[in-house]
C-alpha atoms as a PDB file:
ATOM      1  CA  UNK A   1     110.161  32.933  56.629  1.00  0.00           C
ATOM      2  CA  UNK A   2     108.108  31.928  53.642  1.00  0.00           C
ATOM      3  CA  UNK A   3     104.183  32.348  53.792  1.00  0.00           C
ATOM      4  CA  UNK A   4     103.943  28.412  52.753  1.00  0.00           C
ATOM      5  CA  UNK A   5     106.103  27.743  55.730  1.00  0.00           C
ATOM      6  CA  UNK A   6     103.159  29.053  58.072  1.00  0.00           C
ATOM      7  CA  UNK A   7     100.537  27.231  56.049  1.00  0.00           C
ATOM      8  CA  UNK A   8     100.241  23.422  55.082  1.00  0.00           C
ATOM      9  CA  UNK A   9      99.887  23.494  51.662  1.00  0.00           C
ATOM     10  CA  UNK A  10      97.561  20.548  49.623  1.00  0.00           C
ATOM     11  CA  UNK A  11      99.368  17.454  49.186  1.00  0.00           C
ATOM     12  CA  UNK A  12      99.746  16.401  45.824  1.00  0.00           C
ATOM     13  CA  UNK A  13      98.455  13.071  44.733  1.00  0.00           C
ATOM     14  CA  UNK A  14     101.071  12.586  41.458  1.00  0.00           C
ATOM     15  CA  UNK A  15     103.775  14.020  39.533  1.00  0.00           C
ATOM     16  CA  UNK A  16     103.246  14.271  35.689  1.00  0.00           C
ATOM     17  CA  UNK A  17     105.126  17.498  34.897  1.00  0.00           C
ATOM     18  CA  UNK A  18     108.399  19.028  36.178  1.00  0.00           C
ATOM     19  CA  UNK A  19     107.748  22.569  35.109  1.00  0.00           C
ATOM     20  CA  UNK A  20     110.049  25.271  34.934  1.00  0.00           C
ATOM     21  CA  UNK A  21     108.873  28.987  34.905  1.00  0.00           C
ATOM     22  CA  UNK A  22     110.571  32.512  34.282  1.00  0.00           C
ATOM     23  CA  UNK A  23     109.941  34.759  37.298  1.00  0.00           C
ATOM     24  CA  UNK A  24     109.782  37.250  34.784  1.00  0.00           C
ATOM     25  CA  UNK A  25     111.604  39.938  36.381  1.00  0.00           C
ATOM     26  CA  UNK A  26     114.567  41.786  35.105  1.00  0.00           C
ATOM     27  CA  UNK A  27     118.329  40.501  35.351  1.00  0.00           C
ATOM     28  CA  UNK A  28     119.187  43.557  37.242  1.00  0.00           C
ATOM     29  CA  UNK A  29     116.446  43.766  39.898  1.00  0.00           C
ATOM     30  CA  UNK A  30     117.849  41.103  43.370  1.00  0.00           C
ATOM     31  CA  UNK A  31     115.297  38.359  42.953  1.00  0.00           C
ATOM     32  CA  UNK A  32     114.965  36.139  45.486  1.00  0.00           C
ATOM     33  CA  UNK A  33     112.277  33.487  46.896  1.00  0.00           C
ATOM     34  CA  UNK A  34     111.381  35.989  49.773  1.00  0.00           C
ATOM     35  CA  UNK A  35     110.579  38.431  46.601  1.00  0.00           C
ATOM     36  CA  UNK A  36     108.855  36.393  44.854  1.00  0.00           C
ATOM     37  CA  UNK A  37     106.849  35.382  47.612  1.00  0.00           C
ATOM     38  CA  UNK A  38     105.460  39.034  48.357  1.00  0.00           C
ATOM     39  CA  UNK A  39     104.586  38.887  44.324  1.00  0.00           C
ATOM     40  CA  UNK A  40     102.952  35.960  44.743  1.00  0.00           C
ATOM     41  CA  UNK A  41     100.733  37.248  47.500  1.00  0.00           C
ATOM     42  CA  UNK A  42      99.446  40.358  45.871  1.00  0.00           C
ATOM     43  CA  UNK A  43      98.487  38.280  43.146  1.00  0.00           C
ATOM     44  CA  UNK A  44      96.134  36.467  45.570  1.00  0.00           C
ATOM     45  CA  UNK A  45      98.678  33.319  45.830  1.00  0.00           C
ATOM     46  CA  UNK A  46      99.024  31.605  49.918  1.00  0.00           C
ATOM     47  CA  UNK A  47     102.761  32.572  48.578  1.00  0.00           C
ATOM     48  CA  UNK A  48     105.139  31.553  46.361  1.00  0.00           C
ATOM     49  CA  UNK A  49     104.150  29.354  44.206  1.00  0.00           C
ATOM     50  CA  UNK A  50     107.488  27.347  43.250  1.00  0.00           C
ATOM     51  CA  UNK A  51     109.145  25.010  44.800  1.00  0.00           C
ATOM     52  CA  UNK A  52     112.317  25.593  44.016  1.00  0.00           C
ATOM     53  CA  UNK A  53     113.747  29.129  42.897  1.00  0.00           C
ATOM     54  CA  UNK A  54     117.344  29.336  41.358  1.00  0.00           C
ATOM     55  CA  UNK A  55     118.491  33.037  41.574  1.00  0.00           C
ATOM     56  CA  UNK A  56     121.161  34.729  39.393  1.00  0.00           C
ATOM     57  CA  UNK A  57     124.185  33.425  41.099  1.00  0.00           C
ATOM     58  CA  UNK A  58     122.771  29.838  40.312  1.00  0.00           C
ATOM     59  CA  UNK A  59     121.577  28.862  43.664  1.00  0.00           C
ATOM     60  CA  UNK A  60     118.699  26.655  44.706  1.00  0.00           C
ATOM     61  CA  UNK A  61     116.034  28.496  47.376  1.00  0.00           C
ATOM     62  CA  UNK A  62     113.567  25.643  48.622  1.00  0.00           C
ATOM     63  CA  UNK A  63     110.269  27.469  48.478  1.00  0.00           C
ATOM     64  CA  UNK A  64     107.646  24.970  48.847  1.00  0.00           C
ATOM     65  CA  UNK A  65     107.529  21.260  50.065  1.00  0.00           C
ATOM     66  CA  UNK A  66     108.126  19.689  47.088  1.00  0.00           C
ATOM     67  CA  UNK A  67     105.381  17.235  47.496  1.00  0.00           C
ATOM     68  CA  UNK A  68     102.634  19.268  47.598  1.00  0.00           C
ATOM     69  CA  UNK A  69     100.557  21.380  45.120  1.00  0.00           C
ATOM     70  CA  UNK A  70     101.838  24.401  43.292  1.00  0.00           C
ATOM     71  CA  UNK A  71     100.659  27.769  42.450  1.00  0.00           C
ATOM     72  CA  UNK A  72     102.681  28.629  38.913  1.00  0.00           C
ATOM     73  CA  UNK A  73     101.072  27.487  35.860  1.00  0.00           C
ATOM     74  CA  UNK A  74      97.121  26.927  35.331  1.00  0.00           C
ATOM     75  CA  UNK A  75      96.274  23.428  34.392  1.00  0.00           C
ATOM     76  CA  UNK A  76      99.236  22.177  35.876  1.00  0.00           C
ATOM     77  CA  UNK A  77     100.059  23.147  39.962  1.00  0.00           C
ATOM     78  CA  UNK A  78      98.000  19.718  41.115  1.00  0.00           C
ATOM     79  CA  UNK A  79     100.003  17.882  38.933  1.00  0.00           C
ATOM     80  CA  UNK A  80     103.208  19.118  38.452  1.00  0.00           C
ATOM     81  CA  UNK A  81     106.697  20.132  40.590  1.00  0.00           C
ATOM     82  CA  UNK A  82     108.245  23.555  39.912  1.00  0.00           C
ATOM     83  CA  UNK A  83     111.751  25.555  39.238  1.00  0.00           C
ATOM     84  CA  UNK A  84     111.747  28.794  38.809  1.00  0.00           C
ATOM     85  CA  UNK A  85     114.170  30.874  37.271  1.00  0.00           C
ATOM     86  CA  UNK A  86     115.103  34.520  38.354  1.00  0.00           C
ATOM     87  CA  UNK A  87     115.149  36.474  35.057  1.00  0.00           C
ATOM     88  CA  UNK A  88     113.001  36.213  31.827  1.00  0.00           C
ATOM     89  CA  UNK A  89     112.228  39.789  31.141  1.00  0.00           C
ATOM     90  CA  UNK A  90     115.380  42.295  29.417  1.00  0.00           C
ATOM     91  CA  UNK A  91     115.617  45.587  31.159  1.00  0.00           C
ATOM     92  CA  UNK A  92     112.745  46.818  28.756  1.00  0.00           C
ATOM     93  CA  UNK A  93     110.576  45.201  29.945  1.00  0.00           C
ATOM     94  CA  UNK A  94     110.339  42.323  26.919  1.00  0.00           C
ATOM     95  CA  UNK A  95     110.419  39.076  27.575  1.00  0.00           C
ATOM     96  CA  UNK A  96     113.915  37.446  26.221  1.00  0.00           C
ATOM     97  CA  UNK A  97     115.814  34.737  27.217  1.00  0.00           C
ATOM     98  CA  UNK A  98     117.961  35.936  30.281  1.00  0.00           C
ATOM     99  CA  UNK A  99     119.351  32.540  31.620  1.00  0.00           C
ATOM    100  CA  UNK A 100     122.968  32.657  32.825  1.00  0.00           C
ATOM    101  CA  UNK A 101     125.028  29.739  32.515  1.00  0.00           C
ATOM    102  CA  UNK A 102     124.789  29.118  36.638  1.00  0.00           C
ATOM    103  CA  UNK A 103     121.684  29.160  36.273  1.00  0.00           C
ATOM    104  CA  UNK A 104     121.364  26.776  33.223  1.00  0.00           C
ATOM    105  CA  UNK A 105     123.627  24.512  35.165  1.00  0.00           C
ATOM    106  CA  UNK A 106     121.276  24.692  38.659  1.00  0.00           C
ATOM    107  CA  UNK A 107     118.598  23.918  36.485  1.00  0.00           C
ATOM    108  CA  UNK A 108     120.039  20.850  35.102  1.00  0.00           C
ATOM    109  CA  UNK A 109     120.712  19.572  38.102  1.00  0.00           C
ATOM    110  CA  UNK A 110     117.360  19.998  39.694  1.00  0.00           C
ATOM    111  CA  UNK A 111     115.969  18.066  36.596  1.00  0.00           C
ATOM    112  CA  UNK A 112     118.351  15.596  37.497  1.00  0.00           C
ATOM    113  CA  UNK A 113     117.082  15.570  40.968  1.00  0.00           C
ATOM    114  CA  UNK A 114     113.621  15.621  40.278  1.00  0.00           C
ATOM    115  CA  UNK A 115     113.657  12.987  37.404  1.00  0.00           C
ATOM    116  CA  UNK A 116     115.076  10.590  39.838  1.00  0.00           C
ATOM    117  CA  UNK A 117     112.142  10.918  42.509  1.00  0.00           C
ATOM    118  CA  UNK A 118     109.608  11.101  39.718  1.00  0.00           C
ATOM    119  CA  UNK A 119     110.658   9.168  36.808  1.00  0.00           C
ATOM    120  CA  UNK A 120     107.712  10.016  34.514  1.00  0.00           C
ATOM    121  CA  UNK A 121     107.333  13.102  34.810  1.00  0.00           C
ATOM    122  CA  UNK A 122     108.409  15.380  31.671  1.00  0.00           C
ATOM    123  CA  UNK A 123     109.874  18.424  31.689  1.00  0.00           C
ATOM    124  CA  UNK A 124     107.667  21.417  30.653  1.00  0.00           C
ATOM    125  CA  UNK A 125     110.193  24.104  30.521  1.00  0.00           C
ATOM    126  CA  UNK A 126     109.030  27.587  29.016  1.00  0.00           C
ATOM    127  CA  UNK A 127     111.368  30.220  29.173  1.00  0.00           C
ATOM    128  CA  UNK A 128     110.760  33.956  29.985  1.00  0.00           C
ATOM    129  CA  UNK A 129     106.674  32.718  30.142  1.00  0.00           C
ATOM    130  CA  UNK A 130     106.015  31.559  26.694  1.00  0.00           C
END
């Protein structure tokens, strides 16, 4: 169970922005929304701060109800939905460009998705954190 599954998070009042955020973790480290959630946490978060994670083998974890607020990019979690995407970092540490093409594809598709329940919203889509 998810932290934001014990706590009713703020409802948000519009959708401008379907962002999509790097977890920033390496390719070879087993990311997943339960992960992610601890992260989130120590970083003073209720939890994880996406709604939707897609992990390496380009599935969709539902983190958050989708129509409340975030807690992934300042200026933005009031007003926007979000994807993140396992990955983002190389296994140096830099930040690079680590999207497989499941993952490419499940993020597609949640565009898709999400452009259909919120038809102006644009996509903000920064990959590995720019």
């Amino acid at each position: 169970m998810l932290r934001t599954d014990l706590f009713k998070t703020v409802a948000r009042v519009n959708t401008r922005v379907i962002a999509v955020r790097d977890t920033l973790t390496a390719p070879s480290v087993d990311t997943d929304a339960y992960t992610i959630d601890a992260q989130h946490c120590l970083q003073g978060r209720l939890g994880i701060g996406y709604h939707f994670l897609v992990i390496d083998a380009g599935d969709i974890q539902l983190c958050r109800d989708v129509d409340t607020c975030g807690a992934h990019s300042r200026n933005l979690d009031d007003i926007s939905v979000a994807i993140g995407v396992t990955g983002g970092v190389d296994e140096d540490g830099n930040r690079a460009f680590t999207r497989n093409e499941e993952q490419v594809e499940a993020v597609d598709d949640l565009i898709r998705f999400l452009n259909d329940r919120y038809p102006d919203a644009e996509v903000d889509d920064r990959p590995f954190g720019e």
